[in-house]
C-alpha atoms as a PDB file:
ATOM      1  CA  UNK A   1       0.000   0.000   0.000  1.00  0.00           C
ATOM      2  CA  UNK A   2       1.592   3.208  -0.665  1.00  0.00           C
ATOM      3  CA  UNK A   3       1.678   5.987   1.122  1.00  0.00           C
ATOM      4  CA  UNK A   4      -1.035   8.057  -0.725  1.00  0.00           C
ATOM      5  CA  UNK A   5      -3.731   5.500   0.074  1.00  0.00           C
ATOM      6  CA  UNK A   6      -2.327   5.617   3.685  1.00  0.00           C
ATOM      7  CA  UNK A   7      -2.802   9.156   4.074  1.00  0.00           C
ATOM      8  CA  UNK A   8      -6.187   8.850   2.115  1.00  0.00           C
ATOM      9  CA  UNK A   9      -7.889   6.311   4.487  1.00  0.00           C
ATOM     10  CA  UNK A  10      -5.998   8.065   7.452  1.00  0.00           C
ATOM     11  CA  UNK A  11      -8.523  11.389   6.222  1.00  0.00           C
ATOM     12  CA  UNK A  12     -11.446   9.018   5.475  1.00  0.00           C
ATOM     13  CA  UNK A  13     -11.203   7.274   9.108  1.00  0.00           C
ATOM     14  CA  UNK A  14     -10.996  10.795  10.999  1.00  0.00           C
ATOM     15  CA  UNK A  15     -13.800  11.958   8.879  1.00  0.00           C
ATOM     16  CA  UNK A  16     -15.557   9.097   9.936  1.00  0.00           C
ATOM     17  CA  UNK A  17     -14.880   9.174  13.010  1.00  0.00           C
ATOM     18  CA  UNK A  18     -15.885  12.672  13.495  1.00  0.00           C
ATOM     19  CA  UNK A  19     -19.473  12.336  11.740  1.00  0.00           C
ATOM     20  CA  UNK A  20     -20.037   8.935  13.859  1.00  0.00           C
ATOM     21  CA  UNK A  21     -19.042  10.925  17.408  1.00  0.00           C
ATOM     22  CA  UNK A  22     -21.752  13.435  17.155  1.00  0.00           C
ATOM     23  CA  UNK A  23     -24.282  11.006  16.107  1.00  0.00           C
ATOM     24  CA  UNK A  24     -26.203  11.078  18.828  1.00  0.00           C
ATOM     25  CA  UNK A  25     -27.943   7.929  18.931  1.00  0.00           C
ATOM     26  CA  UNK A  26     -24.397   6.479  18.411  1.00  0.00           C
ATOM     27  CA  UNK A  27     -23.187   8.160  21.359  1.00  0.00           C
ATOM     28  CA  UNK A  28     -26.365   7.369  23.568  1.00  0.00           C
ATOM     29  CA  UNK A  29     -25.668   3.501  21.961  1.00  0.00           C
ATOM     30  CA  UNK A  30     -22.184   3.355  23.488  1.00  0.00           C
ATOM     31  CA  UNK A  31     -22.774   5.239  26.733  1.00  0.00           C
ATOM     32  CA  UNK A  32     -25.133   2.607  28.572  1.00  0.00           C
ATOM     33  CA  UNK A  33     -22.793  -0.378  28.027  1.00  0.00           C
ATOM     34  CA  UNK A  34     -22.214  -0.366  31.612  1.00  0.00           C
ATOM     35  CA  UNK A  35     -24.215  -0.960  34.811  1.00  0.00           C
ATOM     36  CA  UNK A  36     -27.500   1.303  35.397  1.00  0.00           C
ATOM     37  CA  UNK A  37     -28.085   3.658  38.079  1.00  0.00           C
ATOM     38  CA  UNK A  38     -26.826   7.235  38.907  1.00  0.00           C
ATOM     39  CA  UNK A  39     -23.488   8.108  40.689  1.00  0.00           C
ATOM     40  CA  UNK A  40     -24.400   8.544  44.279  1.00  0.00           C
ATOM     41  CA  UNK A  41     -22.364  11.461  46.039  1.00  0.00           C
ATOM     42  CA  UNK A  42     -20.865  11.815  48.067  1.00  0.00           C
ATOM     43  CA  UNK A  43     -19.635   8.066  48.657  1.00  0.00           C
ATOM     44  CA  UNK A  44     -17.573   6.406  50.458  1.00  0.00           C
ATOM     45  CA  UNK A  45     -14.866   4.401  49.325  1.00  0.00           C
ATOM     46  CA  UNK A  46     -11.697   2.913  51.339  1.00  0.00           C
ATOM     47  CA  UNK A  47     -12.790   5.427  54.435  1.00  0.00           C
ATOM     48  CA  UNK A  48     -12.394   9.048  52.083  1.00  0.00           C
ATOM     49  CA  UNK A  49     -15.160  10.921  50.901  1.00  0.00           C
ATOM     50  CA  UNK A  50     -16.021  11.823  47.501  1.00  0.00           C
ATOM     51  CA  UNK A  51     -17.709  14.598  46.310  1.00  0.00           C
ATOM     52  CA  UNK A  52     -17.295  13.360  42.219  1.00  0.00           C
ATOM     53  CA  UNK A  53     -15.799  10.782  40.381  1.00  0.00           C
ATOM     54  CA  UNK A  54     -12.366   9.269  40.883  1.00  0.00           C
ATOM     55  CA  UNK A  55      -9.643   7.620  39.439  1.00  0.00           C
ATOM     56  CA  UNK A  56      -8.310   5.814  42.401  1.00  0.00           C
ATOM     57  CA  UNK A  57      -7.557   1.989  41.815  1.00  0.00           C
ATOM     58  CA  UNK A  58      -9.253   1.735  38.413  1.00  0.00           C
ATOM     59  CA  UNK A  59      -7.135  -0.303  36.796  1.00  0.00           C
ATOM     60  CA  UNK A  60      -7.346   1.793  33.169  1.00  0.00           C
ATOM     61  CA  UNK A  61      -6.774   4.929  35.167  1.00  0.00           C
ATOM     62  CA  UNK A  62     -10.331   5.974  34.125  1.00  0.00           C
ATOM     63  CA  UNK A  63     -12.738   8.067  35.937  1.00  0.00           C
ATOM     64  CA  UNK A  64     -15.578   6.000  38.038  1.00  0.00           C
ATOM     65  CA  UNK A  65     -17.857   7.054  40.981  1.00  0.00           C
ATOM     66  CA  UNK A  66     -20.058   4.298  43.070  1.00  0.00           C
ATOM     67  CA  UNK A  67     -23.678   3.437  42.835  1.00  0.00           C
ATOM     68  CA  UNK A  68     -24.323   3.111  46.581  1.00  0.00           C
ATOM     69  CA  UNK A  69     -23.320   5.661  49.222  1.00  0.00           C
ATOM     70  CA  UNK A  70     -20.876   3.565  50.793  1.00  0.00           C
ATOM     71  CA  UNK A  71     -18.760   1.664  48.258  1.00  0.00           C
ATOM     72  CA  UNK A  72     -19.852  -2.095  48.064  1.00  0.00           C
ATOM     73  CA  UNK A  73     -18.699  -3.551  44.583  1.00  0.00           C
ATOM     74  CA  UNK A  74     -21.384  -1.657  42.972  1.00  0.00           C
ATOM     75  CA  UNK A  75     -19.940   0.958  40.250  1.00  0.00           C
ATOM     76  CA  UNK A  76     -19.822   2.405  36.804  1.00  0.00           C
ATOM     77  CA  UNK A  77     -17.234   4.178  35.019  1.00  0.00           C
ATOM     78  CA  UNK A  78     -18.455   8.513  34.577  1.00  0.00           C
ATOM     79  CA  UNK A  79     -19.209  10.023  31.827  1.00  0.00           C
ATOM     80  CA  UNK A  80     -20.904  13.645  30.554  1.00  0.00           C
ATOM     81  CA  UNK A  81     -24.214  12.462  32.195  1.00  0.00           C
ATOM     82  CA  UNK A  82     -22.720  11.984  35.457  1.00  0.00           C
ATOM     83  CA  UNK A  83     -23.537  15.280  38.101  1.00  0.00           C
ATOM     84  CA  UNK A  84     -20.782  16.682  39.406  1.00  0.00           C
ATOM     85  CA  UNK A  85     -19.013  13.801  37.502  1.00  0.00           C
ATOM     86  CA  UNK A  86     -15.987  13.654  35.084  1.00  0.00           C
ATOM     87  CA  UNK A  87     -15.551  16.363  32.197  1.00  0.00           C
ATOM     88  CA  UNK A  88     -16.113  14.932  28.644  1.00  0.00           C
ATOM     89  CA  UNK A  89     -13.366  14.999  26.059  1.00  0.00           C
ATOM     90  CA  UNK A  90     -13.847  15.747  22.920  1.00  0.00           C
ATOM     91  CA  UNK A  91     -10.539  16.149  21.253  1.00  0.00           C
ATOM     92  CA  UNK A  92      -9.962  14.062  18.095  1.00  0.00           C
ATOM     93  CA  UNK A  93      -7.533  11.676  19.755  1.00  0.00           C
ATOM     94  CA  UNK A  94     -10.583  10.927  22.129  1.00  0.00           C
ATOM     95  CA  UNK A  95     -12.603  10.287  19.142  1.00  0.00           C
ATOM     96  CA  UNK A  96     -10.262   8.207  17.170  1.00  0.00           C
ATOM     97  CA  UNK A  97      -9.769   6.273  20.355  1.00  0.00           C
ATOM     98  CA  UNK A  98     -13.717   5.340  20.749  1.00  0.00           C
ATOM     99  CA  UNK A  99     -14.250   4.842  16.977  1.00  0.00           C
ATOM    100  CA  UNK A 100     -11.462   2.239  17.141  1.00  0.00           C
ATOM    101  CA  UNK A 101     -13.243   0.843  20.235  1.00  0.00           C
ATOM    102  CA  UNK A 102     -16.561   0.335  18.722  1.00  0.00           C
ATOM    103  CA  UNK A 103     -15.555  -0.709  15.260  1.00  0.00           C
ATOM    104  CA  UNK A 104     -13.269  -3.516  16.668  1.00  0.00           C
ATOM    105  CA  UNK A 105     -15.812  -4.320  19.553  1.00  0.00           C
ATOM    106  CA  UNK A 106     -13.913  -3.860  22.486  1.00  0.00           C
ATOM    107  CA  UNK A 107     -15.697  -4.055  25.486  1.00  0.00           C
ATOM    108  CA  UNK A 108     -15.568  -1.588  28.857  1.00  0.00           C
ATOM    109  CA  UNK A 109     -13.672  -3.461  31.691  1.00  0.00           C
ATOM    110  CA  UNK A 110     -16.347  -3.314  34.335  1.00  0.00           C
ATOM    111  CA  UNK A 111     -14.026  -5.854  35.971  1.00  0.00           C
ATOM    112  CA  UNK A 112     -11.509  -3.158  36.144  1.00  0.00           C
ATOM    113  CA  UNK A 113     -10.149  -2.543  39.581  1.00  0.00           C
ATOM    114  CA  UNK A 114      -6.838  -3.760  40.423  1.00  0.00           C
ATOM    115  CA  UNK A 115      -7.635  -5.309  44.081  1.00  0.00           C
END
């Protein structure tokens, strides 16, 4: 492959990728993989407080908050939806980085924590 049709489906996939992003049903789609229920704050987890989500022993370093008020197993990881939760990113690297999620069906880690 030469480096022409590199560079063109390089444009075509961030083009893509871009149109696919702000599909909302798309996003919507892809957002409620995870476990249901709101992020309860403040909650308790490892005896500290939190007042919105953390990244503390996630295991992908991603943002999460707990469903109960005191921490017992029960979780999700935050996103824009979240109150008081984790701010969204919307940079192109952050796109490119969910597009290649979805298209090669990777799953979220809901199994995620290292303990």
């Amino acid at each position: 492959m030469n480096s022409k049709a590199v560079c063109f489906l390089l444009v075509t996939m961030v083009v893509m990728v871009t149109l696919i992003d702000n599909s909302e049903g798309w996003a919507r789609r892809r957002r409620h993989k995870g476990p249901k229920g709101a992020c309860h704050f403040p909650f308790e987890y490892e005896g500290k407080i939190y007042h919105s989500c953390t990244t503390v022993n996630h295991k992908y370093g991603r943002a999460w908050c707990s469903l109960t008020p005191v921490f017992e197993g029960k979780w999700k990881n935050c996103d824009v939806e979240d109150k008081r939760g984790w701010m969204e990113t919307r940079g192109l690297f952050q796109q490119l980085r969910s597009w290649l999620e979805w298209a090669t069906g990777a799953q979220e880690d809901y199994d995620a924590f290292e303990k």
